[in-house]
Protein backbone atom coordinates (compact mmCIF):
# COMPACT_ATOMS: atom_id res chain seq x y z
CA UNK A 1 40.56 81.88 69.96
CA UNK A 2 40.89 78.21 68.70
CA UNK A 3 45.08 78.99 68.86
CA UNK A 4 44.31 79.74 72.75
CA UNK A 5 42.08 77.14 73.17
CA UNK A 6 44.66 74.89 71.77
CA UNK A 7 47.67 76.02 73.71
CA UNK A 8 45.22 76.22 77.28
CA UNK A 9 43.99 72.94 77.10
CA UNK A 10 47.60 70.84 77.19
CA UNK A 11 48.84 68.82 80.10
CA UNK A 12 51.35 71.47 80.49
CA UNK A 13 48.93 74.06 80.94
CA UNK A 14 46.64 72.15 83.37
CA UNK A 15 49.81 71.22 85.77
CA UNK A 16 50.47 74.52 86.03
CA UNK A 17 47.32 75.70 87.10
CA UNK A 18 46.72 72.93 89.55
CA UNK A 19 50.16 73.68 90.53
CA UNK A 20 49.32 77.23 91.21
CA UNK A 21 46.01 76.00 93.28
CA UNK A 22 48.91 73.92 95.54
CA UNK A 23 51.15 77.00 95.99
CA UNK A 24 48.36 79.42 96.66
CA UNK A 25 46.40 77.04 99.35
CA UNK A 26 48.56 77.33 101.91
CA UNK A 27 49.18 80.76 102.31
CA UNK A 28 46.11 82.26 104.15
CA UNK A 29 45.93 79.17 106.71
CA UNK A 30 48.82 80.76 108.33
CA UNK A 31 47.33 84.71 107.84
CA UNK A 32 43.78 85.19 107.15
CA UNK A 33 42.64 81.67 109.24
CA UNK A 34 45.19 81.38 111.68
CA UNK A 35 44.22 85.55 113.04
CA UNK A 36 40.49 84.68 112.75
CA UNK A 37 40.63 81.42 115.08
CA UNK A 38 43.19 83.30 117.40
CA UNK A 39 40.98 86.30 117.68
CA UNK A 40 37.92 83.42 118.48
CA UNK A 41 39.98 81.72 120.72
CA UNK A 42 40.86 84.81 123.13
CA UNK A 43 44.55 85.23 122.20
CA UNK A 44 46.14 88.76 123.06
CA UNK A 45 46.57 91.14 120.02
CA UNK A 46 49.90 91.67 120.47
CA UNK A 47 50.52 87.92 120.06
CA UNK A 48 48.20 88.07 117.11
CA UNK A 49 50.35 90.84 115.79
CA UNK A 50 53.61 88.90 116.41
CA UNK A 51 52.78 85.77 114.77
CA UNK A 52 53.26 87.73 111.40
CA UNK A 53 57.20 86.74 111.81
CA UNK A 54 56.02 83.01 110.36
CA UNK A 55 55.99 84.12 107.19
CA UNK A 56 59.33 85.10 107.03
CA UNK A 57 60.56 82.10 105.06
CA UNK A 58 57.93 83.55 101.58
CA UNK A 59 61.39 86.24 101.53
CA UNK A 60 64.29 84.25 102.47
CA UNK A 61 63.63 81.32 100.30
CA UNK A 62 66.42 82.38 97.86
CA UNK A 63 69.11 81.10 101.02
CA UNK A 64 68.73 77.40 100.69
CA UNK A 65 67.18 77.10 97.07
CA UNK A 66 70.69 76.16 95.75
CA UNK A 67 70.03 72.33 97.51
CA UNK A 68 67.06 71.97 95.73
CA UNK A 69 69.53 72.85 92.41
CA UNK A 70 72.38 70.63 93.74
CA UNK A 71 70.98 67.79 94.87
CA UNK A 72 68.11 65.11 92.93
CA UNK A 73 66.10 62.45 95.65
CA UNK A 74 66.18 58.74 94.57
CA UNK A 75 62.72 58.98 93.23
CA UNK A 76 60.74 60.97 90.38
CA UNK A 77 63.75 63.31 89.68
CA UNK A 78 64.98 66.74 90.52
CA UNK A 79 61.75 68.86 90.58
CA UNK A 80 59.20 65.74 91.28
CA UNK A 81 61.05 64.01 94.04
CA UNK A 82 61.69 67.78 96.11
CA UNK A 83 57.74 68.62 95.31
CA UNK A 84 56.47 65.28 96.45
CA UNK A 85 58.71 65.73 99.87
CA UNK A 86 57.74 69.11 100.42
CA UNK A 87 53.90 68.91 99.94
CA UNK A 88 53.80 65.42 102.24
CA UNK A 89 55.81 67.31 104.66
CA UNK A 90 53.36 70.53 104.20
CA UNK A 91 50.15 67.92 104.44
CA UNK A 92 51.50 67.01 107.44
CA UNK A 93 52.42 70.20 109.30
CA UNK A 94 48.67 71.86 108.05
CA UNK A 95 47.03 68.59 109.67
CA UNK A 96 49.35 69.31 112.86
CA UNK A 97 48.28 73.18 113.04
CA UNK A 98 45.00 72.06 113.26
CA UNK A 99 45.53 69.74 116.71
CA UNK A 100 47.14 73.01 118.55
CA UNK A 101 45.56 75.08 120.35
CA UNK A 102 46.44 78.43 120.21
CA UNK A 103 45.78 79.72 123.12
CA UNK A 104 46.71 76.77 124.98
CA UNK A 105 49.78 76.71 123.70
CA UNK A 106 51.24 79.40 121.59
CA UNK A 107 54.61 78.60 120.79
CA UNK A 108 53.69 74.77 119.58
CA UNK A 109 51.05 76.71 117.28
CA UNK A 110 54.04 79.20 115.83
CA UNK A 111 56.31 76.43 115.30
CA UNK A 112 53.37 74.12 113.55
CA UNK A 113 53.12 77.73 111.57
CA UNK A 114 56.53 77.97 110.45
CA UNK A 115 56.81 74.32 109.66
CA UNK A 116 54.21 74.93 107.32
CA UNK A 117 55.28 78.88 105.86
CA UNK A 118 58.50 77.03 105.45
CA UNK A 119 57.12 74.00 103.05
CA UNK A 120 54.95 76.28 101.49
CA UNK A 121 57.65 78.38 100.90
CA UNK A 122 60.07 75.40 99.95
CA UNK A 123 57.14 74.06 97.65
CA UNK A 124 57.19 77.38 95.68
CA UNK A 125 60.93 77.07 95.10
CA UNK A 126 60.29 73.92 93.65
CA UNK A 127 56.81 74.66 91.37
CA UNK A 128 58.82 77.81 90.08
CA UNK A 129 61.43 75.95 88.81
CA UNK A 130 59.53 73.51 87.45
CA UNK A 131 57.43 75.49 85.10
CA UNK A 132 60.48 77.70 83.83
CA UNK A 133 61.76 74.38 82.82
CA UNK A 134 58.57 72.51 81.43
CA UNK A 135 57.56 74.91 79.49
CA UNK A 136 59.12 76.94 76.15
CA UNK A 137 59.54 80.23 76.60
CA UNK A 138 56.84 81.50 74.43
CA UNK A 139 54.24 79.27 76.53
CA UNK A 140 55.80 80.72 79.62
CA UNK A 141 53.32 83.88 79.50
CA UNK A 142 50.29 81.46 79.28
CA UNK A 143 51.77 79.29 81.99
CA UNK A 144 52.78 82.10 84.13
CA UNK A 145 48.58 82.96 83.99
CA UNK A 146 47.04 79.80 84.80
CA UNK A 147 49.50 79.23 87.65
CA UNK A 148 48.73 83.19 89.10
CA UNK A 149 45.04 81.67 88.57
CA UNK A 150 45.06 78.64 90.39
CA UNK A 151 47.45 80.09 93.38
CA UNK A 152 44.50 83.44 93.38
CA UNK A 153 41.77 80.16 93.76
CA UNK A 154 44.12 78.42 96.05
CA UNK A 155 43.87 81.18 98.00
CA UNK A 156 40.07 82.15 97.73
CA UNK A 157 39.36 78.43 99.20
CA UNK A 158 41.18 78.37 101.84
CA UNK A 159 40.79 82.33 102.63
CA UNK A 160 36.96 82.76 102.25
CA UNK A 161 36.18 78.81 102.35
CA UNK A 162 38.18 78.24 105.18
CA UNK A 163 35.88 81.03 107.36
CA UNK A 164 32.81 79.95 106.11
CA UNK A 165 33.20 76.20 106.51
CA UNK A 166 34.52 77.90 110.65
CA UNK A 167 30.67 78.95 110.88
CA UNK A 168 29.73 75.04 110.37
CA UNK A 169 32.80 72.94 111.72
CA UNK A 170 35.86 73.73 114.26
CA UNK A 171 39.02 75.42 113.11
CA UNK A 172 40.85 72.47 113.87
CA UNK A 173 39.07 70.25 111.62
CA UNK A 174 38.55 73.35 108.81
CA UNK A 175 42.64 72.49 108.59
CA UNK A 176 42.34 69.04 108.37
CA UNK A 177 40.21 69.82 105.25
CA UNK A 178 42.79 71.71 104.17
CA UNK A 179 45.26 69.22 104.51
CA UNK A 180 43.74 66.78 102.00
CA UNK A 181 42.96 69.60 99.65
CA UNK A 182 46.94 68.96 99.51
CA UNK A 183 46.13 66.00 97.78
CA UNK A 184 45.75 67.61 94.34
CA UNK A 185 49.19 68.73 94.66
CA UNK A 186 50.41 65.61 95.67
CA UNK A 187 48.01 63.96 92.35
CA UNK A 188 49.52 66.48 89.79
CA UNK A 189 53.07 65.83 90.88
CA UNK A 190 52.73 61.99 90.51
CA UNK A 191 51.09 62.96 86.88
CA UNK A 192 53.49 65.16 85.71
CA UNK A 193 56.55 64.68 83.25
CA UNK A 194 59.71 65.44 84.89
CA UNK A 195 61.05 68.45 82.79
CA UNK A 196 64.56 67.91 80.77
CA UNK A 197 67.35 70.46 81.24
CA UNK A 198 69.89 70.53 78.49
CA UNK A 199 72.43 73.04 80.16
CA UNK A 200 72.84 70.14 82.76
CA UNK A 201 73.07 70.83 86.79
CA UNK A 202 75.32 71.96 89.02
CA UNK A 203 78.06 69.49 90.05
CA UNK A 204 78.89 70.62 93.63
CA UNK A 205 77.32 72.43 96.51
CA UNK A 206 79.21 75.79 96.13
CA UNK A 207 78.24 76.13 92.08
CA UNK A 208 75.01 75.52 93.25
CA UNK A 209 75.46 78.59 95.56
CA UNK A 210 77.73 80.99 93.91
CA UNK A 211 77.10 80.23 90.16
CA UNK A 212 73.72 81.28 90.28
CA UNK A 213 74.91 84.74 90.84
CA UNK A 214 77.82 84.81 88.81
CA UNK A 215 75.95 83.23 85.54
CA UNK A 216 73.11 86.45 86.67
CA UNK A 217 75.35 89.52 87.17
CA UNK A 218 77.49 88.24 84.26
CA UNK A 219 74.52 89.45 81.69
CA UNK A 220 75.05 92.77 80.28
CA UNK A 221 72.38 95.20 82.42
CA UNK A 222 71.78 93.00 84.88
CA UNK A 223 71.51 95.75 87.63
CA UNK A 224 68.90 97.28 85.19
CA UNK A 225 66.90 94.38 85.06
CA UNK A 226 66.81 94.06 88.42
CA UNK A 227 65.97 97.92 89.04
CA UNK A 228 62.82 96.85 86.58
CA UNK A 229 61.44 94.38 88.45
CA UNK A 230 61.75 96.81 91.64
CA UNK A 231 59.78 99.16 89.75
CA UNK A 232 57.60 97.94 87.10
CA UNK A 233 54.57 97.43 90.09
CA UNK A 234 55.57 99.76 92.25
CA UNK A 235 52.68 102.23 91.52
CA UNK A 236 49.84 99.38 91.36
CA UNK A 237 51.21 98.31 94.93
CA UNK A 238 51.41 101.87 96.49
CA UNK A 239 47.51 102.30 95.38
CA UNK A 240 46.47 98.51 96.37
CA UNK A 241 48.20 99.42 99.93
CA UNK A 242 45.32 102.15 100.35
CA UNK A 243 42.53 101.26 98.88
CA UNK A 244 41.14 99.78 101.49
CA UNK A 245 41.30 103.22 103.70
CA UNK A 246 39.96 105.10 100.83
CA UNK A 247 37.00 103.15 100.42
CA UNK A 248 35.95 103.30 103.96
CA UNK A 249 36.59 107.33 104.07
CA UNK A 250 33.87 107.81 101.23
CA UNK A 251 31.42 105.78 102.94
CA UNK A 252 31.19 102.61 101.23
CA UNK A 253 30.12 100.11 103.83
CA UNK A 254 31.75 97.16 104.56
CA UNK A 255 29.38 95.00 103.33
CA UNK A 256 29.45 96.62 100.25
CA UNK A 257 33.02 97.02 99.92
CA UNK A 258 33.07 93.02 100.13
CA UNK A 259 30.37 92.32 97.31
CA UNK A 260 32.27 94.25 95.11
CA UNK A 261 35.23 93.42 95.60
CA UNK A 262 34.40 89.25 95.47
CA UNK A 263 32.07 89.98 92.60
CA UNK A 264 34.17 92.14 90.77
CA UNK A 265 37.53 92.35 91.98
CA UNK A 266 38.71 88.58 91.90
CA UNK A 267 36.46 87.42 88.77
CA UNK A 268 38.20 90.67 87.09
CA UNK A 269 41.48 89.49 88.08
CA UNK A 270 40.69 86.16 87.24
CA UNK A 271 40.08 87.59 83.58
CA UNK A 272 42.68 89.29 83.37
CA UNK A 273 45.20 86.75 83.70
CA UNK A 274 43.26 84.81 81.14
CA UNK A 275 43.52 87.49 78.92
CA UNK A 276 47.08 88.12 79.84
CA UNK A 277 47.78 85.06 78.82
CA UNK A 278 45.98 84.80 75.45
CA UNK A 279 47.46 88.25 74.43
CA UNK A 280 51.35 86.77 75.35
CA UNK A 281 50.75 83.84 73.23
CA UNK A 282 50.36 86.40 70.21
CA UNK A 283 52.39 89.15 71.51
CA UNK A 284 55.19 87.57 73.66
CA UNK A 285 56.31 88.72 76.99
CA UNK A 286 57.96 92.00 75.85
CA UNK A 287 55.29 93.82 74.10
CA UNK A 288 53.04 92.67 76.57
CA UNK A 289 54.84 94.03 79.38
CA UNK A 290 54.43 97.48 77.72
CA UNK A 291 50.73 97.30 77.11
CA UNK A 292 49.98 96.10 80.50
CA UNK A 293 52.22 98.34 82.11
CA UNK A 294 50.59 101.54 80.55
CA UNK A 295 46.86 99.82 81.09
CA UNK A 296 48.18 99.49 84.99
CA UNK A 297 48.64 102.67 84.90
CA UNK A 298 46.03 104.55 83.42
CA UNK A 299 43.52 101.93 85.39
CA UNK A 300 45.18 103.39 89.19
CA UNK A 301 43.14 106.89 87.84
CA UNK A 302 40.04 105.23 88.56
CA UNK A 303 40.70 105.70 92.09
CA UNK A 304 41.20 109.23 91.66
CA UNK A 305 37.72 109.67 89.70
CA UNK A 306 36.30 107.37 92.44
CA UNK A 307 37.71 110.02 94.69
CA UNK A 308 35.60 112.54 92.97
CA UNK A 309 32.23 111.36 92.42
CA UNK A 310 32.13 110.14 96.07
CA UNK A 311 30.22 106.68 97.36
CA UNK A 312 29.13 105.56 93.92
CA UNK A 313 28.55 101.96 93.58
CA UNK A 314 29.17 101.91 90.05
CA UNK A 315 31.94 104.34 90.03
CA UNK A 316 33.28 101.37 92.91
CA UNK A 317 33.17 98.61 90.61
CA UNK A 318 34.39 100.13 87.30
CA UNK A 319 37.72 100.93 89.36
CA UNK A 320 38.02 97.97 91.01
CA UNK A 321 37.34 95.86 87.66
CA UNK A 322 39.75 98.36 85.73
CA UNK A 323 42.20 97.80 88.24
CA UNK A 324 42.16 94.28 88.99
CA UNK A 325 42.01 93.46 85.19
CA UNK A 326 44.82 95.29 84.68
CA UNK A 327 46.46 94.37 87.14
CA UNK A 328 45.75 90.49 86.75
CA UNK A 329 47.81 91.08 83.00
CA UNK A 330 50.33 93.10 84.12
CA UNK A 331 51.35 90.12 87.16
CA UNK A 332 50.87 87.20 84.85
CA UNK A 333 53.18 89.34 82.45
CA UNK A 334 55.92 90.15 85.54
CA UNK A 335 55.78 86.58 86.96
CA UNK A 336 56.79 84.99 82.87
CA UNK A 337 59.36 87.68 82.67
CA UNK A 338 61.07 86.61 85.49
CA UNK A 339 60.77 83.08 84.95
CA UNK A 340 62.42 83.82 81.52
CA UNK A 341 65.05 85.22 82.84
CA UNK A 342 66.65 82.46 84.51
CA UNK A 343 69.26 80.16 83.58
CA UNK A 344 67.83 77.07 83.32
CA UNK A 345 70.99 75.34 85.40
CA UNK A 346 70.32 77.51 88.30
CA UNK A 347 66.30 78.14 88.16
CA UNK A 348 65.52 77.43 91.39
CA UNK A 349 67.80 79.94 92.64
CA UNK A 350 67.49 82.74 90.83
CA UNK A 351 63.96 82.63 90.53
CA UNK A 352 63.71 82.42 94.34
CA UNK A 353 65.77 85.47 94.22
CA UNK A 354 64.15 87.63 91.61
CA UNK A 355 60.74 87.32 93.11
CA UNK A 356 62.10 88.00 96.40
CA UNK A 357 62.61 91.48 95.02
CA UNK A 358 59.13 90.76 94.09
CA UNK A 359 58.19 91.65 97.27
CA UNK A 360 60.12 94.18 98.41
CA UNK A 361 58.27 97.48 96.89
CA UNK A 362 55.17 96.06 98.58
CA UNK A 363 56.92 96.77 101.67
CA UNK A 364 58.96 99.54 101.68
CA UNK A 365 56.52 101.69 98.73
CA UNK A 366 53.73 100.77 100.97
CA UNK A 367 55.26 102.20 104.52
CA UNK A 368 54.93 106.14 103.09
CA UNK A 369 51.56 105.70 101.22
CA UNK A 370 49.87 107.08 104.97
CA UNK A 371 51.63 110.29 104.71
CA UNK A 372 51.55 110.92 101.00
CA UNK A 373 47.56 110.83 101.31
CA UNK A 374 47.77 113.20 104.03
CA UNK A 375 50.19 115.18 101.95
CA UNK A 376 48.25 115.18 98.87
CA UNK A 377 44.94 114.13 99.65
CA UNK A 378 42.87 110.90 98.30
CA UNK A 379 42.87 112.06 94.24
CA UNK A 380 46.39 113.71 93.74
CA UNK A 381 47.62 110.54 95.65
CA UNK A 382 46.48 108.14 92.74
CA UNK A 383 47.53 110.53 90.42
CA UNK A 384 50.98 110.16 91.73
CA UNK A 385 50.58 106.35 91.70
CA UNK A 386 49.69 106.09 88.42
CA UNK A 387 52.57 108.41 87.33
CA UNK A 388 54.70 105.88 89.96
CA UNK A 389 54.38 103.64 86.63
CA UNK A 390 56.53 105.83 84.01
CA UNK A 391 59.92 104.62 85.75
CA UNK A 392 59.32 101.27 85.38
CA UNK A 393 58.26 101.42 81.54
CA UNK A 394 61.08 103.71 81.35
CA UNK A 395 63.29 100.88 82.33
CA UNK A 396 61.90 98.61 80.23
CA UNK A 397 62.75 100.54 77.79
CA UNK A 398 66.96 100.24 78.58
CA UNK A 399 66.74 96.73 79.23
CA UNK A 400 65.38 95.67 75.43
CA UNK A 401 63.16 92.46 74.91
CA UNK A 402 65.81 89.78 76.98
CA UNK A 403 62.80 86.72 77.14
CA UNK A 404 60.92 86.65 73.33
């Protein structure tokens, strides 16, 4: 404990969490905020629905990462100087979603959106970078937690804070709040050391571009690794995708389903990244990928027990707290094995690409979940999930120990 407590409490460590908190802020203002004051403001579903297409910058980031690994602005370096542009410009565009009016005027609102999916986006780039470079590989998996930590309270802010400080204030000004919560961003990036990169930078725009890519698919199993990351959360994300459903059909109410969850689910999460990152620091990133894999596995079968002893409160909260433990390792694990895998020179781009693979089984795993249930039913369907994790371990297997 006094090794953890030694490697937690570093500058390093604390940028990256307060980092995380930046990343993680503004996501929800342009989901779980933006649909609540549209849906109090009158604004048609279908409009509701559409306004989903902001967020397509989270999965295209990788196309213009390569500037922010060409080029350096006059001021604080390469990773400071693009973070302290990005998160003005993102302060700026939250402050400016708050003025709209949705209703009113529903195209100035999407734009004001996509300014500010875009800088988050951008931002992310930038923060990902950064703490592949600042920090040693073996503090990576510690790093990698406290920044999944801070973006999860990031999000829990301006998710569940931004709705319950709607009940007392208007929407518009709830994103003015928001905007100076930006301000810790802005803080941490003035504080920060600018990070040193031996292996140099890319000398022209189409290095930048190409070399990322070239230096990647160079690496012996390279389609492998990229097969892993496809797979090694595939399972956890079909059963995440349906949990919600599943709850509901045994009769937990919703009231309920929200207690536990917030008391349960995120602190459990929350843990588990803590303990993630503890167990990395003696482990490395490897091992610990195998242990949390099988743990995120075996956890998904609490679900199908669930499924079993019907609406059980307890039976509710052991799964979810299995789960999201579990699951709060095996993510802080994923998100330092990525990191490690880039090549310094070109971090900004092939992290941007790697974990927009991320994101991909979340999509496409989670489009079939419907049908499997009604296929299998509620039990044999988490069964499956949990099996869903073999492939991925399987993989890890080929691919050897590339980041310890």
């Amino acid at each position: 404990m006094r090794d953890f407590l030694k490697a937690a409490l570093t500058p390093q460590m604390l940028v990256s969490f307060l980092m995380g908190f930046a990343c993680g802020l503004p996501l929800l203002l342009t989901i779980t905020l933006l649909q609540a004051r549209m849906q109090e403001a009158g604004v048609d579903l279908k409009v509701i629905g559409l306004f989903s297409l902001v967020g397509l910058p989270y999965t295209l980031k990788f196309l213009w990462a390569p500037v922010m690994d060409r080029y350096t602005p006059p001021f604080l370096g390469r990773r400071r100087g693009w973070l302290l542009v990005f998160q003005i410009l993102l302060m700026v565009a939250i402050a400016a979603l708050g003025f709209v009016e949705p209703r009113a005027d529903p195209a100035l609102c999407a734009l004001c959106a996509f300014f500010v999916t875009f800088f988050s986006a951008s931002q992310d780039i930038v923060v990902d970078a950064y703490r592949r470079e600042d920090l040693s590989n073996r503090e990576l998996g510690l790093g990698s937690s406290l920044y999944v930590n801070g973006y999860r309270v990031g999000m829990l802010v301006a998710g569940s804070g931004g709705l319950i400080l709607a009940d007392h204030i208007s929407f518009g000004n709830v994103y003015l709040v928001m905007a100076g919560l930006m301000l810790v961003g802005i803080l941490t990036t003035l504080w920060a050391r600018e990070p040193e990169v031996a292996e140099g930078t890319p000398t022209s725009f189409r290095e930048a571009v190409i070399g990322p890519f070239l230096e990647y698919f160079s690496r012996p199993g390279a389609l492998l690794l990229l097969l892993f990351i496809l797979f090694y959360k595939i399972g956890d994300q079909m059963a995440t995708t349906m949990t919600m459903p599943f709850y509901l059909e045994l009769g937990f109410t919703k009231t309920e389903i929200g207690t536990v969850v917030k008391l349960f689910g995120f602190w459990a999460t929350i843990s588990g990244g803590l303990v993630g990152g503890f167990l990395m620091l003696r482990l490395g990133i490897y091992r610990s990928l195998w242990i949390f894999g099988i743990l995120q596995g075996i956890s998904t079968t609490g679900f199908a027990i669930l499924a079993h002893l019907g609406p059980s409160l307890p039976g509710l909260a052991g799964a979810v707290a299995a789960e999201n433990f579990s699951g709060g390792m095996g993510t802080a694990a994923y998100v330092a094995f990525m990191a490690a895998l880039t090549n310094r020179r070109f971090t900004a781009t092939q992290y941007a690409l790697l974990s927009s693979l991320m994101g991909i089984p979340r999509v496409l795993a989670a489009a079939p979940t419907g049908y499997a249930v009604e296929l299998l039913g509620w039990s044999p369907f988490f069964i499956f999930c949990a099996l869903a994790a073999i492939p991925g371990l399987l993989l890890l297997w080929k691919v050897g120990p590339q980041t310890d």
